[in-house]
Protein backbone atom coordinates (compact mmCIF):
# COMPACT_ATOMS: atom_id res chain seq x y z
CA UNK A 1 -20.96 14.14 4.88
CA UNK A 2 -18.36 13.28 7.52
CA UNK A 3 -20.75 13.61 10.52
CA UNK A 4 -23.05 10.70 8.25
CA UNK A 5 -20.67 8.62 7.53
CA UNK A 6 -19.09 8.82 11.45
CA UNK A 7 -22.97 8.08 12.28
CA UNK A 8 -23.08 5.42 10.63
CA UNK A 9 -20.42 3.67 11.80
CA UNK A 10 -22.07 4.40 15.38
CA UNK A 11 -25.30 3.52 15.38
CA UNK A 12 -26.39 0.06 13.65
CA UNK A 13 -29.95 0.97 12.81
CA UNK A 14 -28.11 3.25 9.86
CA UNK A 15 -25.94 0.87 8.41
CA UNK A 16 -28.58 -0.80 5.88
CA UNK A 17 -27.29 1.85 3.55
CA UNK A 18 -23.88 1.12 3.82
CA UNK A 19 -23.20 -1.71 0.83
CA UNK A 20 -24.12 0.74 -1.66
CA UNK A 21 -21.12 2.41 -1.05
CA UNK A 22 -18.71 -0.63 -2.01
CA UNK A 23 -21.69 -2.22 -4.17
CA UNK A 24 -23.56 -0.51 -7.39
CA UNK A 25 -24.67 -3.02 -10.05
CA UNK A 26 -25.57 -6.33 -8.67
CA UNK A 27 -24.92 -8.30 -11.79
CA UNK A 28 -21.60 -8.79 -13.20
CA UNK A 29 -22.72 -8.80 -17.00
CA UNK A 30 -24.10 -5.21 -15.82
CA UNK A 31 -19.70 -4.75 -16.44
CA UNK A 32 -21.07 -4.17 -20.35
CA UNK A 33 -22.84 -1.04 -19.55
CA UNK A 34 -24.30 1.82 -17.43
CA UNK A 35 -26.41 4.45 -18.03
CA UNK A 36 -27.74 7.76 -17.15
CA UNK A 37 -25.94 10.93 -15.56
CA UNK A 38 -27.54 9.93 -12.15
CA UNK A 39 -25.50 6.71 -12.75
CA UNK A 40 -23.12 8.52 -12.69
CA UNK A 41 -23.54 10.55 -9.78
CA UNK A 42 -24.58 7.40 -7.49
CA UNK A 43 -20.94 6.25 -8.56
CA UNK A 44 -19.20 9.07 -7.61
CA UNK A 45 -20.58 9.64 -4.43
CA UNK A 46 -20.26 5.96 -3.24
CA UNK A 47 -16.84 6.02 -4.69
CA UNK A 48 -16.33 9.14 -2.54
CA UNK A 49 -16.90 8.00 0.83
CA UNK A 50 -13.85 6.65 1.98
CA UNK A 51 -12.15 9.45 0.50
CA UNK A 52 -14.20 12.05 2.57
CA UNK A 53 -13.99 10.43 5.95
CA UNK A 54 -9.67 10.05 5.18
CA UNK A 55 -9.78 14.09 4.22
CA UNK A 56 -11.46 14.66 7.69
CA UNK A 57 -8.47 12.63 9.67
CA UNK A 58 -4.95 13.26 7.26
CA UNK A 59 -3.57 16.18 8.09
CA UNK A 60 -2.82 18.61 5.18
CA UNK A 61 1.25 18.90 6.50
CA UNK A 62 1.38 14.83 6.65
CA UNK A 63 4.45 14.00 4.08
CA UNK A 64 4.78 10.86 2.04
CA UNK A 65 7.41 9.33 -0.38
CA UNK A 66 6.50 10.67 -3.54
CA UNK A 67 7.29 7.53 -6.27
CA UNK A 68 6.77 8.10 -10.07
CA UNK A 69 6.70 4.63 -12.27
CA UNK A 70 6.26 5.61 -16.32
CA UNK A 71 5.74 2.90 -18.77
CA UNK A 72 4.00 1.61 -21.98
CA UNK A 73 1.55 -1.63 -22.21
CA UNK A 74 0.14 -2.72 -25.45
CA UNK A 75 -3.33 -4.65 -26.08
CA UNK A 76 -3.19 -7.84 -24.34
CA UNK A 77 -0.21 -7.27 -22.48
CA UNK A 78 0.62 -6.42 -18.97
CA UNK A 79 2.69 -4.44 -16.54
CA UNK A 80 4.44 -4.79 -13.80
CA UNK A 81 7.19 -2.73 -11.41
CA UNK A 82 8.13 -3.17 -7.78
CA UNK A 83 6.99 -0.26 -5.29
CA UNK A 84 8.77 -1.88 -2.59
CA UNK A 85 8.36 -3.72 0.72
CA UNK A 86 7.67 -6.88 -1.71
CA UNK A 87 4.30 -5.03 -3.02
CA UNK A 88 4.36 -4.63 -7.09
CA UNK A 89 2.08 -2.22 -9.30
CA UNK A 90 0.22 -3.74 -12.20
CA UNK A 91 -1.56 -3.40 -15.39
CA UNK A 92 -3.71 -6.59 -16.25
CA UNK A 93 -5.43 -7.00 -18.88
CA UNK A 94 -9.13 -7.44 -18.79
CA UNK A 95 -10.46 -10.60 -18.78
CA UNK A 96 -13.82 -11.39 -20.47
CA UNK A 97 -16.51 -13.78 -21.29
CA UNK A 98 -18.92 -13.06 -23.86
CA UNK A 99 -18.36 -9.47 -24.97
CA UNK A 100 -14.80 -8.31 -25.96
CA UNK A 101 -13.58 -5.65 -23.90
CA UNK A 102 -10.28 -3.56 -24.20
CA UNK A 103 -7.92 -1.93 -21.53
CA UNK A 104 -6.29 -2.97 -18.47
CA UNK A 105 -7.03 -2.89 -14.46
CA UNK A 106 -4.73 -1.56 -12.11
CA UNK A 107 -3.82 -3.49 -9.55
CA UNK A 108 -1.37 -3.52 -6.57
CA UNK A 109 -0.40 -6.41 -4.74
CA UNK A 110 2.63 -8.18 -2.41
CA UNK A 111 4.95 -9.73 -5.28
CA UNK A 112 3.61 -13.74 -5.89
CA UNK A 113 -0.17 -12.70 -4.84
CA UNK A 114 -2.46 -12.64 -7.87
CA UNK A 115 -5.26 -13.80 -5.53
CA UNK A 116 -8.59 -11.55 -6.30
CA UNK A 117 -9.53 -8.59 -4.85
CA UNK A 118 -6.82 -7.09 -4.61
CA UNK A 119 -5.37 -3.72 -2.43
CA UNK A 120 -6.08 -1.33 -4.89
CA UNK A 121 -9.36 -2.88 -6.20
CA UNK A 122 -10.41 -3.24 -2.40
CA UNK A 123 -9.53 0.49 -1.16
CA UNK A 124 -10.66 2.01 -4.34
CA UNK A 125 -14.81 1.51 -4.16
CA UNK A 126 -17.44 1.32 -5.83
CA UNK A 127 -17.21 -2.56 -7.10
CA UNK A 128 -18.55 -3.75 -9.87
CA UNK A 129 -19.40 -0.49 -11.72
CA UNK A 130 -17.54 2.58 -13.40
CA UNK A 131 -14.29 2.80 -11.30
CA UNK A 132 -10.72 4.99 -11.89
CA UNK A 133 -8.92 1.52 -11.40
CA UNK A 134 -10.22 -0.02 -14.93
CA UNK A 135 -8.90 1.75 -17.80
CA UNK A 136 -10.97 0.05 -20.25
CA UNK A 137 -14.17 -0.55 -22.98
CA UNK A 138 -16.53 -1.52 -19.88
CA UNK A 139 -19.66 -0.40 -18.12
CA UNK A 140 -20.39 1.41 -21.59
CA UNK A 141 -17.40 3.63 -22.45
CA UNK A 142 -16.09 3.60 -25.77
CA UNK A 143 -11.60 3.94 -26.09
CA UNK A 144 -11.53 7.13 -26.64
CA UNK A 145 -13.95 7.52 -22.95
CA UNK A 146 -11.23 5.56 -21.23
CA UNK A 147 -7.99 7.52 -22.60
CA UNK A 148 -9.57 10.48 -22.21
CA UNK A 149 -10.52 10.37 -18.21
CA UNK A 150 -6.90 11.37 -17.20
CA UNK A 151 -5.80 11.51 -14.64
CA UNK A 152 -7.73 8.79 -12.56
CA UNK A 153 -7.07 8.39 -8.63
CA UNK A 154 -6.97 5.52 -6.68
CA UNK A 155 -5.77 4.17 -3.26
CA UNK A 156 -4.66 0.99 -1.73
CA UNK A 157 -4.42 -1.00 0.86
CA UNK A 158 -0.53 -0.99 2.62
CA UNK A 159 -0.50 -4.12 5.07
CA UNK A 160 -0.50 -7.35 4.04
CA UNK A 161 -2.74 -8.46 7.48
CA UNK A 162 -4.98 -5.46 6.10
CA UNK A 163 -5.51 -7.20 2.60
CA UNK A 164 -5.99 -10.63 4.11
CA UNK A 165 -9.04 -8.77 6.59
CA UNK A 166 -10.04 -6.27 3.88
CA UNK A 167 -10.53 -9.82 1.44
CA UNK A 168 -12.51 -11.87 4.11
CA UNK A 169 -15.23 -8.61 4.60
CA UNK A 170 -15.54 -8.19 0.45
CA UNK A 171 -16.50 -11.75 0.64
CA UNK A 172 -19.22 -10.91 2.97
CA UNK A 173 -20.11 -7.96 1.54
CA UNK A 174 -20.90 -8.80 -1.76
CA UNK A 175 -24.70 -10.25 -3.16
CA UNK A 176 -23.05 -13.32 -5.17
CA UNK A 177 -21.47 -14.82 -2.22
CA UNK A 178 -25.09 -14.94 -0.69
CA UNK A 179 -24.14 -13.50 2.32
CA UNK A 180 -27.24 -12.61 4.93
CA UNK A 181 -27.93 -8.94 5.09
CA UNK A 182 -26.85 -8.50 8.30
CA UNK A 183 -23.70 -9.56 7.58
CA UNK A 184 -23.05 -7.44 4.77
CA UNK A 185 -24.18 -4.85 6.87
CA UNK A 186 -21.39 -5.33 9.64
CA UNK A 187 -18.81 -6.18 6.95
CA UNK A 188 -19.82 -3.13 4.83
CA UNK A 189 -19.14 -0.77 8.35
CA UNK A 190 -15.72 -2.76 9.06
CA UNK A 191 -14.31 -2.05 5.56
CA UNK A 192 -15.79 1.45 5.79
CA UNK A 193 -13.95 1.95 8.85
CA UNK A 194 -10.58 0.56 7.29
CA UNK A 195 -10.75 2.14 4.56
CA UNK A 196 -11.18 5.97 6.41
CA UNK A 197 -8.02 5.55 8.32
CA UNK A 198 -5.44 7.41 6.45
CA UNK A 199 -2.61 4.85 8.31
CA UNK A 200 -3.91 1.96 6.40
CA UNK A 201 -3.73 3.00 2.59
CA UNK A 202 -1.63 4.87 0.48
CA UNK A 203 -2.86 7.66 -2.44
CA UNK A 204 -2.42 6.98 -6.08
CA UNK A 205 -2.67 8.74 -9.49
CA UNK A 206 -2.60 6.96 -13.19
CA UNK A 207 -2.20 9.39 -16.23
CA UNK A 208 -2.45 8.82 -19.68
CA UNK A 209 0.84 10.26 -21.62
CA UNK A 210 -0.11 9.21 -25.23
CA UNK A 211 -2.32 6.24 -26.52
CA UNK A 212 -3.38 4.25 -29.67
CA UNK A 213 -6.70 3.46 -30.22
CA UNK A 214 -9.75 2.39 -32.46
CA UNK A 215 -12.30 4.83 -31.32
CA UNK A 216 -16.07 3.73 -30.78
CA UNK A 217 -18.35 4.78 -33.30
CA UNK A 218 -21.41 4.59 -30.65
CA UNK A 219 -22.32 7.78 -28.76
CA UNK A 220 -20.48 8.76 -25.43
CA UNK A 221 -23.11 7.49 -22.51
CA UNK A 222 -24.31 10.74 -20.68
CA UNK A 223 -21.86 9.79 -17.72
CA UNK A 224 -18.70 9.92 -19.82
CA UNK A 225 -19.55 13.01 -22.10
CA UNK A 226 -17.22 15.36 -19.99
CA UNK A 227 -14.24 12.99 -20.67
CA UNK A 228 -15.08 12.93 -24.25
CA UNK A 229 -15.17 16.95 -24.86
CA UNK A 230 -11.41 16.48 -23.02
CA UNK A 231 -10.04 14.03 -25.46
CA UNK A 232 -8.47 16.39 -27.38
CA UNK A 233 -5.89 17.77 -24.69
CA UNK A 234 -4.90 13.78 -23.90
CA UNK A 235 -1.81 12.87 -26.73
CA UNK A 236 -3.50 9.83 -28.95
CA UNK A 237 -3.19 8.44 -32.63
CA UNK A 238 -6.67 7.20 -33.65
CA UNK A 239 -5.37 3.91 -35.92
CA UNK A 240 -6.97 3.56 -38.93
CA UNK A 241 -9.41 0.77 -40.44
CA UNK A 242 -9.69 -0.49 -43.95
CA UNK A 243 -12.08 2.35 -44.56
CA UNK A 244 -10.98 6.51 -43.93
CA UNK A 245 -12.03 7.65 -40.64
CA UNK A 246 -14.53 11.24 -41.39
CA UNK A 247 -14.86 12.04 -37.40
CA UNK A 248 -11.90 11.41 -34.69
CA UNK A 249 -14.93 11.86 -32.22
CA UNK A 250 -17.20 8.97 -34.18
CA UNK A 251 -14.25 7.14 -35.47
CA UNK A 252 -13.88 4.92 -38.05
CA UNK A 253 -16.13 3.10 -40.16
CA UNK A 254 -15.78 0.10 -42.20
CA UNK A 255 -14.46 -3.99 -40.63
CA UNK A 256 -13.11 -2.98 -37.73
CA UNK A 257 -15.78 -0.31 -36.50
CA UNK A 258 -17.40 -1.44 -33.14
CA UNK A 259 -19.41 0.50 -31.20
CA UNK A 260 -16.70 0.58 -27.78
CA UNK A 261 -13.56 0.36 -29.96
CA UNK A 262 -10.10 -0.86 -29.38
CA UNK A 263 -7.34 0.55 -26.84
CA UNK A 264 -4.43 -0.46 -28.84
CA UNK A 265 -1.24 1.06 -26.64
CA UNK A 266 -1.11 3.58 -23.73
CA UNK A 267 2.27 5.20 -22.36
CA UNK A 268 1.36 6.65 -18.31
CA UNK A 269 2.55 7.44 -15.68
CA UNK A 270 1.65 6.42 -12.17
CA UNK A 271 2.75 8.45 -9.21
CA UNK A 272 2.07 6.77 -5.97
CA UNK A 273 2.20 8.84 -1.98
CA UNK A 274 3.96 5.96 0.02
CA UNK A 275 4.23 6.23 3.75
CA UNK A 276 7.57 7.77 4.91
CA UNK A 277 8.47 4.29 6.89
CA UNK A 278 7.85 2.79 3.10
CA UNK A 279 11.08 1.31 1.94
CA UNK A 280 11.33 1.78 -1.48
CA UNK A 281 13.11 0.28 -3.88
CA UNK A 282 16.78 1.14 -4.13
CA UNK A 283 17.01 1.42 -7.82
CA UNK A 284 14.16 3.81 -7.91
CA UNK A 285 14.14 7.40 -6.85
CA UNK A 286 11.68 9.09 -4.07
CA UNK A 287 10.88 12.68 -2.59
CA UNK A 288 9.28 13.97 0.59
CA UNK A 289 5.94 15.30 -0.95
CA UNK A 290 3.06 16.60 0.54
CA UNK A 291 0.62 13.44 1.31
CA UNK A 292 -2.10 12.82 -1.28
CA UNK A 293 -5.91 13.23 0.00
C-alpha cells in the first residue's frame, strides 16, 4: 500500500484515483445514510491512507506529550478545553436541515476560529461519509451504533499556515465547489502529501466512558453490526419512553421510538499525542508517551 500511495504522488497519470480517498458520497443529504458492508470497506480504506503512508515515515521510538481531557456534553450542547499553543478541542453539536440527527463532531481548532473545515475534520478523511470524528445518528447509524464504536481515532492538523493551505486544497478538492478535475486531482495529491508527513499532525483518540441514550428501533446497517454486538461492554443507560422498552438492542417502542434514536449525554475521554515542542497548557498535566501511529 505504501509503494501505491508513494506512486501516486509521483507519477500524474495515477492520480485520477486520488479524491476518493478524501471524497465518498457526493451528495450531502447522502449524510442520512449508507449502506452495504463494501460501504464500509471503501470507507475504511480511503480513511486509511494517510494513516498508512505516516506509519511508513514515524518512527516507532518518536515520543509525544501524552494529554488526557475527560468531560461530559449533553444533547444540544457543546464542549470545549484548551490543548494549548491557542488551539482548543471541541464537541459541536450537529447541525441539520431536514432530518433530525443526534451527537456531536469533534473538532480542533486555534481558539476564535470556527471557520469550516477544520484541523481535525481536514486530517481525519474520508469527507462526507462514515468518519471516527462524528459521534452521531448520521450516514445510517442508530445511538446505540455511535456509543458503541469506542474508541474512535482521529488526527489533526498542528500549524496554523497548514490549516489555512490544507482549507484552500479541500476547496478544490471537493465536487460542490465545481472544481475542474484536474484540479482536484493536484489538490487531492497536495493534501495527500500533507497529510503523510508525521511533522504536520498530531494523533488522537475519543472514548466513550458512559452515555444516555434513546436507542433506534431500526436494524444496525451491515457496516455498523460489529459495533452493535460491542454495545454491551460500553457503560450506557437506555432512557425510557412512555411505553416499556422489551429489547435494549431494538429499544423502545411507543412516542418517542425513531428508527436512529436519541444520544441524550456522553461522559469521554479524549487523549491527544502532542509534539514534544507543544506547549501545553500550564494548568493541565502531560507525559512523554510513545507517539501515536
Amino acid at each position: 500500500m505504501i509503494r501505491f500511495i508513494r506512486a501516486l504522488l509521483k507519477f500524474k497519470p495515477m492520480l485520477a484515483v486520488l479524491p476518493n480517498i478524501f471524497f465518498i458520497l457526493s451528495s450531502p443529504q447522502m449524510r442520512g445514510a449508507v449502506s452495504g458492508s463494501s460501504s464500509a470497506q471503501t470507507v475504511a480504506d480511503a480513511g486509511s491512507a494517510p494513516e498508512k503512508a505516516r506509519k511508513s515515515t514515524r518512527s516507532r521510538e518518536q515520543q509525544c506529550q501524552e494529554l488526557k481531557l475527560t468531560g461530559e456534553v449533553a444533547e444540544g450542547q457543546g464542549f470545549s478545553a484548551p490543548i494549548g499553543e491557542g488551539w482548543v478541542f471541541r464537541m459541536v453539536p450537529i447541525r441539520s436541515s431536514g432530518q433530525r440527527y443526534s451527537g456531536w463532531d469533534l473538532v480542533v481548532n486555534p481558539i476564535g476560529d470556527g471557520v469550516y473545515p477544520d484541523a481535525l475534520l481536514l486530517a481525519t478523511p474520508p469527507f462526507d461519509s462514515v468518519n471516527q470524528r462524528e459521534v452521531g445518528t448520521t450516514f445510517g447509524l442508530r445511538a446505540q451504533d455511535a456509543v458503541a464504536w469506542t474508541p474512535r481515532h482521529f488526527h489533526f492538523l498542528v500549524s496554523a499556515a497548514d490549516l489555512r493551505q490544507a482549507r484552500e486544497l479541500f476547496g478544490q478538492i471537493m465536487p460542490f465547489q465545481r472544481s475542474g478535475e484536474a484540479a482536484r486531482k493536484m489538490a487531492s495529491a497536495k493534501l495527500l502529501s500533507m497529510l503523510s508527513d508525521p511533522s504536520r499532525t498530531a494523533a488522537g483518540q475519543f472514548s466513550v466512558l458512559d452515555a444516555r441514550l434513546f436507542a433506534g428501533v431500526a436494524d444496525a446497517p451491515p457496516f455498523a453490526e460489529q459495533w452493535a454486538a460491542h454495545l454491551s461492554q460500553v457503560p450506557h443507560t437506555i432512557d425510557q419512553s412512555e411505553s416499556q422498552s422489551v429489547d435494549e438492542s431494538k429499544a423502545q417502542t411507543g412516542a418517542a421510538a425513531t428508527p436512529r434514536g436519541e444520544l441524550h449525554w456522553i461522559r469521554f475521554e479524549v487523549t491527544l499525542w502532542l509534539p514534544m515542542s507543544w506547549k501545553a497548557p500550564s494548568a493541565s498535566h502531560t507525559q512523554t508517551a510513545k507517539c501515536a501511529e
